[in-house]
C-alpha atoms as a PDB file:
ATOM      1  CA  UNK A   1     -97.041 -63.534  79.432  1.00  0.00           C
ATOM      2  CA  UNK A   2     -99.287 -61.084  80.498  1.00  0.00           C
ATOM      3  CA  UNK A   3    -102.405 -60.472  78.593  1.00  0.00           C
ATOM      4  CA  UNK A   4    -103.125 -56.998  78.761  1.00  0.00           C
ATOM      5  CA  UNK A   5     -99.862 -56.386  76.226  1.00  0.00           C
ATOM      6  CA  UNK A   6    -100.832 -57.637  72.688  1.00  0.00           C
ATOM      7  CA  UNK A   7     -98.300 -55.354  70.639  1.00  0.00           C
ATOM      8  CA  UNK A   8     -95.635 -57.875  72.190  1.00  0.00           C
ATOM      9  CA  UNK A   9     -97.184 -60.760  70.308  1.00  0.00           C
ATOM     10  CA  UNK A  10     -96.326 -59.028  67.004  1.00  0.00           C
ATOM     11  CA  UNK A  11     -92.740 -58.744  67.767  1.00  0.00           C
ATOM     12  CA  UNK A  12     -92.494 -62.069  69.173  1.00  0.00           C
ATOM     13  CA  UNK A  13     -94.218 -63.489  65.866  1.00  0.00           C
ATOM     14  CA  UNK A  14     -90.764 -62.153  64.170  1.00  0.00           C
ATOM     15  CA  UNK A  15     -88.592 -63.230  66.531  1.00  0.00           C
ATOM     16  CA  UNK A  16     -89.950 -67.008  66.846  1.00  0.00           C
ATOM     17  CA  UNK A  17     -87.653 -70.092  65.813  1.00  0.00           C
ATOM     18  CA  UNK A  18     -89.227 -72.248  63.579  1.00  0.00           C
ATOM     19  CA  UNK A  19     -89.134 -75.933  65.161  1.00  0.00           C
ATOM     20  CA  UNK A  20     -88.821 -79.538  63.559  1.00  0.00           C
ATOM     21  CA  UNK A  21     -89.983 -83.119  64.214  1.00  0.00           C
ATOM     22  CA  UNK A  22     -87.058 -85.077  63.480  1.00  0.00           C
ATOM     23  CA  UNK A  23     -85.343 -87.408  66.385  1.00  0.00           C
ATOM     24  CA  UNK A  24     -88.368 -87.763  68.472  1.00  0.00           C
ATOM     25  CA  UNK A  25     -88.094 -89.774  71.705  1.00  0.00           C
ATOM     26  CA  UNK A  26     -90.674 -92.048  71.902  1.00  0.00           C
ATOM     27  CA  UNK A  27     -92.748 -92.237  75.319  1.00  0.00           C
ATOM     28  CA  UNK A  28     -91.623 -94.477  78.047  1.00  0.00           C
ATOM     29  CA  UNK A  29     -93.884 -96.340  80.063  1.00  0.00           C
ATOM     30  CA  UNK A  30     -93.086 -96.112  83.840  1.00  0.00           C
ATOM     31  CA  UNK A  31     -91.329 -99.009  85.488  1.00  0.00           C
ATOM     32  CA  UNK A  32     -91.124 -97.903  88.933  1.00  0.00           C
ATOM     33  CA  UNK A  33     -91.577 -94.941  91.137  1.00  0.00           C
ATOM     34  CA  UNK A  34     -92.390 -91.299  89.159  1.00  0.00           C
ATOM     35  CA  UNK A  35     -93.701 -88.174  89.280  1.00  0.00           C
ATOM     36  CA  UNK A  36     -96.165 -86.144  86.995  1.00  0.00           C
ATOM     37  CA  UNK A  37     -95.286 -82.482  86.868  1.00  0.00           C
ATOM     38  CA  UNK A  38     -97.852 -79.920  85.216  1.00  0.00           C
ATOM     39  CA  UNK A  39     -97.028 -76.246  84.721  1.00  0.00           C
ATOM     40  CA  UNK A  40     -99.809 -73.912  83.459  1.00  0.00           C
ATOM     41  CA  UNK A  41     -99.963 -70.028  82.934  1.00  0.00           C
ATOM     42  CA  UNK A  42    -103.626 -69.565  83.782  1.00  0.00           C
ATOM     43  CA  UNK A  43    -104.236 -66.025  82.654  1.00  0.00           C
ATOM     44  CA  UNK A  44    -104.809 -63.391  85.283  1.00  0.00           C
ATOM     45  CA  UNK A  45    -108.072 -62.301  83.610  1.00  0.00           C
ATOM     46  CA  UNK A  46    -109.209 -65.497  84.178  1.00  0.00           C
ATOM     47  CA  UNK A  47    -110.713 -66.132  81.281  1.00  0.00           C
ATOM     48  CA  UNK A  48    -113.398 -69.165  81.694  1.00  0.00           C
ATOM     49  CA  UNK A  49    -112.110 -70.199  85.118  1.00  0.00           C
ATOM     50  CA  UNK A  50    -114.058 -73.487  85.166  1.00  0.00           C
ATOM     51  CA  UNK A  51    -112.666 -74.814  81.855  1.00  0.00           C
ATOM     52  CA  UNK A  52    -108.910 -74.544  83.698  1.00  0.00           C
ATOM     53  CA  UNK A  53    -110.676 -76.168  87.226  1.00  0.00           C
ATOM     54  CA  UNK A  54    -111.896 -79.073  85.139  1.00  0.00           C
ATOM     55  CA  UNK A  55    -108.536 -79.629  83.054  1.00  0.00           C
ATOM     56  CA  UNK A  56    -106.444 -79.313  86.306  1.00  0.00           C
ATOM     57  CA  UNK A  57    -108.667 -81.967  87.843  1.00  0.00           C
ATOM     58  CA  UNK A  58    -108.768 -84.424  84.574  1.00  0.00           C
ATOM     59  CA  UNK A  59    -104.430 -83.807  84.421  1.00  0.00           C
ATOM     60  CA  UNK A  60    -103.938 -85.290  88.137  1.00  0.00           C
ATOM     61  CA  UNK A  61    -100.172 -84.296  88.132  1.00  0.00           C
ATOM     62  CA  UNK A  62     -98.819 -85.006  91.434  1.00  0.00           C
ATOM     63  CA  UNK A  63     -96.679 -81.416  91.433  1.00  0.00           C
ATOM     64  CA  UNK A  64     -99.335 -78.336  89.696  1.00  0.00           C
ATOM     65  CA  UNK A  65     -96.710 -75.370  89.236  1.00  0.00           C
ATOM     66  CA  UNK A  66     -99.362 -72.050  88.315  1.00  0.00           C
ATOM     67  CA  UNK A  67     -98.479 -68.806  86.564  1.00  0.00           C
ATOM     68  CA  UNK A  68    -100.550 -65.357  86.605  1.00  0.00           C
ATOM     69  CA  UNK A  69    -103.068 -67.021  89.921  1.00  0.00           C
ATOM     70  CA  UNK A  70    -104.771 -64.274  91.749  1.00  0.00           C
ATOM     71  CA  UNK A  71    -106.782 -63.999  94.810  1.00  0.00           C
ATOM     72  CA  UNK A  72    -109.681 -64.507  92.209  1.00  0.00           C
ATOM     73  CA  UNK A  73    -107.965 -67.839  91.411  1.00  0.00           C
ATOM     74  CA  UNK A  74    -107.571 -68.960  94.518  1.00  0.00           C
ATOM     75  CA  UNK A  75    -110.536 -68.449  95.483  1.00  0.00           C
ATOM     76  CA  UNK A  76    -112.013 -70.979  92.831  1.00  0.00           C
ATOM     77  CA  UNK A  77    -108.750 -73.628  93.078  1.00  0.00           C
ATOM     78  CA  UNK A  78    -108.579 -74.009  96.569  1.00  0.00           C
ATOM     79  CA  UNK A  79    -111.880 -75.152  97.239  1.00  0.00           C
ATOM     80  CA  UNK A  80    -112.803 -76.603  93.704  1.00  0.00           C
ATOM     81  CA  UNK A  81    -109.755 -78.985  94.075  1.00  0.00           C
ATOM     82  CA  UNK A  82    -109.225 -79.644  97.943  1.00  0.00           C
ATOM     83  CA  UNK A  83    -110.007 -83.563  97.348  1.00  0.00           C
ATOM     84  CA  UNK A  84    -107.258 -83.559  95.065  1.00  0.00           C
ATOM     85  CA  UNK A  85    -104.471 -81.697  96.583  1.00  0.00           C
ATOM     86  CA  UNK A  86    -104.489 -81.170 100.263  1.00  0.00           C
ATOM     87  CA  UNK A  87    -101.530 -79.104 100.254  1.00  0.00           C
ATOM     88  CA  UNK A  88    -101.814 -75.727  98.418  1.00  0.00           C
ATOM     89  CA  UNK A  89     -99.750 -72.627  98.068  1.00  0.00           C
ATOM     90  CA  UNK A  90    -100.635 -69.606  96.597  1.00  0.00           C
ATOM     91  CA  UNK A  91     -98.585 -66.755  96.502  1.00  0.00           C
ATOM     92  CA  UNK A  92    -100.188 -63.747  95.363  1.00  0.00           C
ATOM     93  CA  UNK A  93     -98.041 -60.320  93.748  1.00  0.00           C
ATOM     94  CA  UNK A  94    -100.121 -57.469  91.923  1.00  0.00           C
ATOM     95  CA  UNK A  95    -100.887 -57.855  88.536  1.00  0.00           C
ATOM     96  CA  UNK A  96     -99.785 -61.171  86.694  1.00  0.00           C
ATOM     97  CA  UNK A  97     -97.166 -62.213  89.502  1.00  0.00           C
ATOM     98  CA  UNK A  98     -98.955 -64.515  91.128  1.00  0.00           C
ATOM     99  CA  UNK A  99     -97.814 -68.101  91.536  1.00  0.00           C
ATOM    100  CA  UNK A 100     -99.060 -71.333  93.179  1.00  0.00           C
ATOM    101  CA  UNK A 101     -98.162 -74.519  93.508  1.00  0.00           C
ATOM    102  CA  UNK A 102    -100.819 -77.573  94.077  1.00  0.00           C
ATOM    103  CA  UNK A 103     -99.148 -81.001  95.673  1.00  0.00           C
ATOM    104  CA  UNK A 104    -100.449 -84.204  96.240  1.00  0.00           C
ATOM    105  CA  UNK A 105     -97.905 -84.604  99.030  1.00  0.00           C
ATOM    106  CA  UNK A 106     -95.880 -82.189 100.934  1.00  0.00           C
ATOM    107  CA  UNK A 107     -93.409 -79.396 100.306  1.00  0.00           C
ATOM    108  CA  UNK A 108     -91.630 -77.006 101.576  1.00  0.00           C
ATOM    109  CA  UNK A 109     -90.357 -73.112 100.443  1.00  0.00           C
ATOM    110  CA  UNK A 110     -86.652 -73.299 100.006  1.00  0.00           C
ATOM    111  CA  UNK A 111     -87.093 -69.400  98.519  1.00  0.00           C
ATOM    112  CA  UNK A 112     -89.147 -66.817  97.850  1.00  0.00           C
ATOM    113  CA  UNK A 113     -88.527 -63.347  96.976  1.00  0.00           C
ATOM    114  CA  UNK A 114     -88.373 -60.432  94.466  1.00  0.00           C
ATOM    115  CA  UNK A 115     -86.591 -60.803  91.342  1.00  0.00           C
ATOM    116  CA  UNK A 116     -83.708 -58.479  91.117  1.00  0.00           C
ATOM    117  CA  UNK A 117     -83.988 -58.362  87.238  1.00  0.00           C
ATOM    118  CA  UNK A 118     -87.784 -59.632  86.135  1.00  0.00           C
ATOM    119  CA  UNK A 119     -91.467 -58.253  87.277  1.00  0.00           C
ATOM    120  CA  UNK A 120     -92.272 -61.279  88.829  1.00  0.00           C
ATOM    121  CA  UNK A 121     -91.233 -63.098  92.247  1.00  0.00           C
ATOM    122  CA  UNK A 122     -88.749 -66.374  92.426  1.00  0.00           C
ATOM    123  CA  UNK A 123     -89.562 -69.480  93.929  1.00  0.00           C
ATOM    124  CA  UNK A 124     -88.248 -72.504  94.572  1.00  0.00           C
ATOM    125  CA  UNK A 125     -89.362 -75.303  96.732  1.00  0.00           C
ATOM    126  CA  UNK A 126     -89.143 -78.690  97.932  1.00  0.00           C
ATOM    127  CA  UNK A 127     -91.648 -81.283  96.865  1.00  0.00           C
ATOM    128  CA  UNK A 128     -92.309 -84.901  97.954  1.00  0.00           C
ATOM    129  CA  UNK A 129     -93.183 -86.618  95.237  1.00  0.00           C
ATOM    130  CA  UNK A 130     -93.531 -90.523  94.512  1.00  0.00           C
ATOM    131  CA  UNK A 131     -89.919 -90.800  93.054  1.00  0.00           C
ATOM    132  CA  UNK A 132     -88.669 -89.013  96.370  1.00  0.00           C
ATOM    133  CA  UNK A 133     -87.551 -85.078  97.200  1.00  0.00           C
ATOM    134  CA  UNK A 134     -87.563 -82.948  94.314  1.00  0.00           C
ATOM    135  CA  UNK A 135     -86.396 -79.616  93.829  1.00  0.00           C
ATOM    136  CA  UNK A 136     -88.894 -77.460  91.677  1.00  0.00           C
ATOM    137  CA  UNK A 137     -88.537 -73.672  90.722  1.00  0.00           C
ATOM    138  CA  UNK A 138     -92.034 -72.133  89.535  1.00  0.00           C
ATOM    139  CA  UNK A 139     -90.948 -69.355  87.447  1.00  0.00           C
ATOM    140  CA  UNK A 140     -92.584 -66.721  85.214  1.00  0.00           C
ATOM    141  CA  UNK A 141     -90.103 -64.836  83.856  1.00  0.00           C
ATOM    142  CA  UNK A 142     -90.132 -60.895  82.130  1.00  0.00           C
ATOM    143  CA  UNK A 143     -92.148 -60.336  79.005  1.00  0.00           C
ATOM    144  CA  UNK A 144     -90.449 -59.094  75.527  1.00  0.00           C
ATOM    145  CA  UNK A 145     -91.236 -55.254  77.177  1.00  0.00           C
ATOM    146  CA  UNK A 146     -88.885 -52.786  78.413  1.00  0.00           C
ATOM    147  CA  UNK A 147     -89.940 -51.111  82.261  1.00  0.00           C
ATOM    148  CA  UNK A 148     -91.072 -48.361  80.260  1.00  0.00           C
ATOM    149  CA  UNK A 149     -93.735 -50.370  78.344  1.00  0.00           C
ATOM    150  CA  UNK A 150     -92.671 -50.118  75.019  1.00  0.00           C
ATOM    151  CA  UNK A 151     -91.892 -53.104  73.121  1.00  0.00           C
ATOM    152  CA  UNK A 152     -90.253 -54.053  69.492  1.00  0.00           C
ATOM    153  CA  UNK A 153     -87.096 -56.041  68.074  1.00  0.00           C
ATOM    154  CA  UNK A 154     -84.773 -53.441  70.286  1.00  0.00           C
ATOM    155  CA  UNK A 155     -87.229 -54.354  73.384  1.00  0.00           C
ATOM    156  CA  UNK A 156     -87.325 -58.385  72.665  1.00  0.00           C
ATOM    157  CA  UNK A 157     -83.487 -58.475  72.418  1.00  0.00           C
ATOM    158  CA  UNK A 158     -83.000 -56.435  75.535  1.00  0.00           C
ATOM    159  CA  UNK A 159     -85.730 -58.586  77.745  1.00  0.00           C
ATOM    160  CA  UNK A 160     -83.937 -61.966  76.472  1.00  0.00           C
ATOM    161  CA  UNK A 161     -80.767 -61.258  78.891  1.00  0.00           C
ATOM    162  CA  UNK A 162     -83.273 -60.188  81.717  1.00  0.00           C
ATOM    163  CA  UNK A 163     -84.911 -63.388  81.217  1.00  0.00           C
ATOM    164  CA  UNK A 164     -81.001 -65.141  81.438  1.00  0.00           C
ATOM    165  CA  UNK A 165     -80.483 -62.897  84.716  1.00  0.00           C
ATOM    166  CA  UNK A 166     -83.728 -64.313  86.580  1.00  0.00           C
ATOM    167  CA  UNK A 167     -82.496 -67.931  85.234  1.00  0.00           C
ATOM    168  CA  UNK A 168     -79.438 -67.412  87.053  1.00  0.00           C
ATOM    169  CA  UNK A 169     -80.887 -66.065  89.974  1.00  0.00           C
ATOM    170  CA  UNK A 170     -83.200 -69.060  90.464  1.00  0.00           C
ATOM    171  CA  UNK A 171     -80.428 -71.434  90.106  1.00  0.00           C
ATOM    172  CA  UNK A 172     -78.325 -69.917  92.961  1.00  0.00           C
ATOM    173  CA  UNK A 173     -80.973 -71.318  94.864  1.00  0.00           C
ATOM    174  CA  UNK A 174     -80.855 -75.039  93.349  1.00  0.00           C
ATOM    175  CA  UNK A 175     -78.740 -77.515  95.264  1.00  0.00           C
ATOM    176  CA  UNK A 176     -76.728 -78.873  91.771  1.00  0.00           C
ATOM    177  CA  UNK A 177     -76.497 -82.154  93.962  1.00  0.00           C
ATOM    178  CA  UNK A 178     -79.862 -82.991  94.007  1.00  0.00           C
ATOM    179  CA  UNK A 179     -82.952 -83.936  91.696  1.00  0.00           C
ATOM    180  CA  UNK A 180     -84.160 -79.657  90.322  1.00  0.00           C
ATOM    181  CA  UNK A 181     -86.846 -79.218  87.655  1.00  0.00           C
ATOM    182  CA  UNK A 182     -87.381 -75.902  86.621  1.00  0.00           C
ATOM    183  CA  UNK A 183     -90.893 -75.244  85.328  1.00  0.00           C
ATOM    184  CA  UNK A 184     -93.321 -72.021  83.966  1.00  0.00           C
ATOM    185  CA  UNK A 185     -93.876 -69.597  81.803  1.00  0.00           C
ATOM    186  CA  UNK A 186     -90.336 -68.878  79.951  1.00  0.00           C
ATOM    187  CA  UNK A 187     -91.846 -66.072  77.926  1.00  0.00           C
ATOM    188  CA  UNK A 188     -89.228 -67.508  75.475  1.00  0.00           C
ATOM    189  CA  UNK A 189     -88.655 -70.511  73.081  1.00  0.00           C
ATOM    190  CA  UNK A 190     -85.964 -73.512  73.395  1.00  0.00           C
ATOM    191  CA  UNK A 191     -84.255 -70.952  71.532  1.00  0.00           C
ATOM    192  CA  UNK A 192     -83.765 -68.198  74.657  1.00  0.00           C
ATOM    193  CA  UNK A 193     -81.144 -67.043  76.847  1.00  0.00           C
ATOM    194  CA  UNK A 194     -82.696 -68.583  79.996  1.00  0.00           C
ATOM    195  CA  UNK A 195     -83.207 -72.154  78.312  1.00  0.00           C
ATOM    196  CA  UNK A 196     -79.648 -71.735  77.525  1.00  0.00           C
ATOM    197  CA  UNK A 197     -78.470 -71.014  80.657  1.00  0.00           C
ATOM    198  CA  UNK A 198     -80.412 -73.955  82.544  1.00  0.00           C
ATOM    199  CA  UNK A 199     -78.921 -76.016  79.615  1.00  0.00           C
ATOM    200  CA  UNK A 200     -75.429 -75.257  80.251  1.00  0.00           C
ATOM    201  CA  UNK A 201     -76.029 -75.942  83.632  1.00  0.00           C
ATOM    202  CA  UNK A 202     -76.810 -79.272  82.186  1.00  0.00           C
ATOM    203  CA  UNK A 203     -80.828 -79.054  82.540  1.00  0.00           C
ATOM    204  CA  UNK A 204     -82.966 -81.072  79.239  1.00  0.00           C
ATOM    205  CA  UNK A 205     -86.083 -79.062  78.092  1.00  0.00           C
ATOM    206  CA  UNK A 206     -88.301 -82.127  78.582  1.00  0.00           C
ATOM    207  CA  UNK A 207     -91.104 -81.337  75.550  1.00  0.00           C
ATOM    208  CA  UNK A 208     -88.793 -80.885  72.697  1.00  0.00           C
ATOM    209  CA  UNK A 209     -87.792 -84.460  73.308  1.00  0.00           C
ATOM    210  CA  UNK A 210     -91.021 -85.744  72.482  1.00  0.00           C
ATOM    211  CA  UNK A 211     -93.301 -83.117  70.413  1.00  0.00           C
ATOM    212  CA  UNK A 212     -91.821 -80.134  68.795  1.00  0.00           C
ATOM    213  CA  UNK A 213     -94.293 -78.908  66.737  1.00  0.00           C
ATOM    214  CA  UNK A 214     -97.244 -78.234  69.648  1.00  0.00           C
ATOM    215  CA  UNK A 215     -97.804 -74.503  70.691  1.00  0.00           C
ATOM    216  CA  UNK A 216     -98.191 -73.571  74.298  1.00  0.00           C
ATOM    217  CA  UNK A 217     -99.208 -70.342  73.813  1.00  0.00           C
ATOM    218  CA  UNK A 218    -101.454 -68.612  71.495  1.00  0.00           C
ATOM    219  CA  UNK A 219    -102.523 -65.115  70.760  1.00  0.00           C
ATOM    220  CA  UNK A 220    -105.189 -64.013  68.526  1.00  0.00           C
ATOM    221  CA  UNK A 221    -104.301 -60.528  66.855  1.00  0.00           C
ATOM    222  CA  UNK A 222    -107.410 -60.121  65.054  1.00  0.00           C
ATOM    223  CA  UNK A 223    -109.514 -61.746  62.095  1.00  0.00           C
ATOM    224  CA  UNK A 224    -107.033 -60.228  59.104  1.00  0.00           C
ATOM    225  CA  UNK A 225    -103.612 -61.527  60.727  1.00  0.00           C
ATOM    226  CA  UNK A 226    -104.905 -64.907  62.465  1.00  0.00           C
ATOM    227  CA  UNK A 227    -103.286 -66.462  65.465  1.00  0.00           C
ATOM    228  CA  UNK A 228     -99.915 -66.781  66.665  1.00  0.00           C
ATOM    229  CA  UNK A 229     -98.728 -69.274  68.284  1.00  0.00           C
ATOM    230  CA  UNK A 230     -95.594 -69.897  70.642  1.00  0.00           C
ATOM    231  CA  UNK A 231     -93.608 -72.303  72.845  1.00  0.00           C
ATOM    232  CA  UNK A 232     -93.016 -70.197  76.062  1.00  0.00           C
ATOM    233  CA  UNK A 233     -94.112 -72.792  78.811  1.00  0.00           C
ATOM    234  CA  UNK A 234     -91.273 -74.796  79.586  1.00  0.00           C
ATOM    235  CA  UNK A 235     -90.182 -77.852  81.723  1.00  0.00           C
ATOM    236  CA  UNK A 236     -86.431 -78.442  82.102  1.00  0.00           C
ATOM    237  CA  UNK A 237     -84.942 -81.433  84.302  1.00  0.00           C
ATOM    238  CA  UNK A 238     -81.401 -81.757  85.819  1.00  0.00           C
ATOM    239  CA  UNK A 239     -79.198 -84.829  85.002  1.00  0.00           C
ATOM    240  CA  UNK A 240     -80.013 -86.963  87.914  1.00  0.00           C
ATOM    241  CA  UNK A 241     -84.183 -87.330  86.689  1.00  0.00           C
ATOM    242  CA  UNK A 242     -85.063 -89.097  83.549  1.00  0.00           C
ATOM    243  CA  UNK A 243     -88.375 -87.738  81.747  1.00  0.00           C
ATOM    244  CA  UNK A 244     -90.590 -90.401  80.545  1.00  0.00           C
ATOM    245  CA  UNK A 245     -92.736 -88.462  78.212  1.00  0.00           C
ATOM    246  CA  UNK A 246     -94.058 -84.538  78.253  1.00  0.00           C
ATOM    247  CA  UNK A 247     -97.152 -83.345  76.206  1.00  0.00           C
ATOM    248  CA  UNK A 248     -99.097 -80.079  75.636  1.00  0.00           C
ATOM    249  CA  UNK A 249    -102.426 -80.176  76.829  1.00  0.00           C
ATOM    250  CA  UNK A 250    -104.789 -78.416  74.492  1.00  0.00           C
ATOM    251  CA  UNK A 251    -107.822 -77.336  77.002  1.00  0.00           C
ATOM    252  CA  UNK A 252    -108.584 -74.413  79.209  1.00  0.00           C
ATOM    253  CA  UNK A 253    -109.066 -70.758  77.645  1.00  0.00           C
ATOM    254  CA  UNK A 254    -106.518 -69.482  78.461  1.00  0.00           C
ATOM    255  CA  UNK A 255    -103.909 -67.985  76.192  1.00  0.00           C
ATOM    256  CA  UNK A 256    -101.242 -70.683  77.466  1.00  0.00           C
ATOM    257  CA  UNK A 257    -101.625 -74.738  77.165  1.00  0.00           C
ATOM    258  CA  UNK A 258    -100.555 -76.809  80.342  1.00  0.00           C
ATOM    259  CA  UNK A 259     -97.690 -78.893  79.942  1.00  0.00           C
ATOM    260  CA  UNK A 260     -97.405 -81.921  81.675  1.00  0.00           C
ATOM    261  CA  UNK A 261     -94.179 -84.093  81.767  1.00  0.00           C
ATOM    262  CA  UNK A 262     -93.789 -88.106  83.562  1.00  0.00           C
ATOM    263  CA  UNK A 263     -90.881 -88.308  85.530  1.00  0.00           C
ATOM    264  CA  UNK A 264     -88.033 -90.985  87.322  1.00  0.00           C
ATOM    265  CA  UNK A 265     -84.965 -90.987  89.038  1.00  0.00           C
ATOM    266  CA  UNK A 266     -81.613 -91.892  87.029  1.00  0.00           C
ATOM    267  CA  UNK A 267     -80.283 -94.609  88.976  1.00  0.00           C
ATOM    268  CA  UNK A 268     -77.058 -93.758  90.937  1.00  0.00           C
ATOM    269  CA  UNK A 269     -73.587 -95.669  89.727  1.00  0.00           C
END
């Protein structure tokens, strides 16, 4: 979410779900071909650039999907991680709408354009990855603030069906036939509209399965009321990938934590 809008922390700090640890998946080792996916909100202030550069670097997902990039960021990225991805995309939008996405093979835009709902530009493409073609959607989806800035309970439960509408709007754009992961900055919990949406469309949030008590994004709202601490970055899978094990990474400074998630294909009957 975008940085510059702390009063939106408060009223998502009343708003949050409160999440358990019971019927954990345990990781799976991989036993074939697979894919690591890493999506990661890197804060368009770019707050200690060189701590993200080095945890990008140490991750070595095959598929990077970033939020809030810049020409700043790219910039730093492009060169700082050539040897590590020669194929890079970076799609800059003013303010926090940039996106890019970092590939160790190549891919292709199946869409890219304005949101018709959100702040924020919609992308899908199509990766190569080590499992085969994957679909992946890069997403950062509208804050708990109205267009007119203000924000509040009335503001976070009128954002949550924007957030459902740009859901949607991705997923016209997602061949339902074919391997889809949908991956970013939710700017919502596994509780939200747009979660739901991708999960009646029969998409599994992949980090629940394995941690649910790990924040991915944290706020600080001064010394009296502490830190608060959210699940907005997402990655959810369709039915025809199996997810081997997904974990928060705890580096970087900025105010969201990269996830990274290990995937397969399902074998076909």
């Amino acid at each position: 979410m975008r940085s510059s809008i702390p009063l939106c922390a408060l009223v998502l700090s009343l708003l949050g779900c409160s999440i358990g640890g019971v019927g954990l998946r345990p990781p799976e080792p991989p036993a074939g071909p697979h894919f690591t996916l890493l999506t990661y909100n890197v804060n368009y202030g770019m707050p200690r650039p060189d701590l993200a550069l080095a945890t990008l670097k140490q991750a070595d997902a095959d598929v990077v999907c970033l939020q809030e990039t810049s020409e700043a960021w790219e910039r730093l990225l492009r060169p700082g991680l050539a040897d590590v991805y020669p194929f890079m995309v970076f799609r800059h939008s003013s303010g926090a709408g940039g996106v890019a996405v970092l590939s160790k093979r190549p891919f292709r835009d199946v869409h890219y354009g304005p949101s018709k709902s959100g702040w924020f530009p919609l992308w899908v493409i199509a990766a190569e990855t080590p499992a085969g073609p994957v679909q992946v959607a890069n997403v950062h989806f509208h804050p708990a603030v109205t267009e007119s800035g203000k924000v509040g309970v009335g503001a976070s439960l009128e954002t949550r069906y924007v957030r459902e509408a740009e859901a949607q709007e991705v997923y016209q754009h997602i061949d339902s036939k074919s391997p889809a992961v949908f991956a970013g900055d939710f700017n919502e919990e596994e509780s939200g509209r747009a979660v739901a949406f991708l999960g009646s469309r029969g998409f599994t949030d992949a980090l629940s399965q394995f941690d649910r008590s790990s924040y991915t994004w944290e706020w600080s709202v001064g010394s009296a009321s502490g830190v608060l601490r959210r699940r907005f970055d997402h990655i959810l899978y369709s039915p025809q990938l199996h997810c081997l094990s997904a974990r928060v990474i705890k580096a970087g400074a900025s105010d969201h934590y990269p996830v990274l998630g290990v995937f397969e294909k399902r074998p076909v009957d």
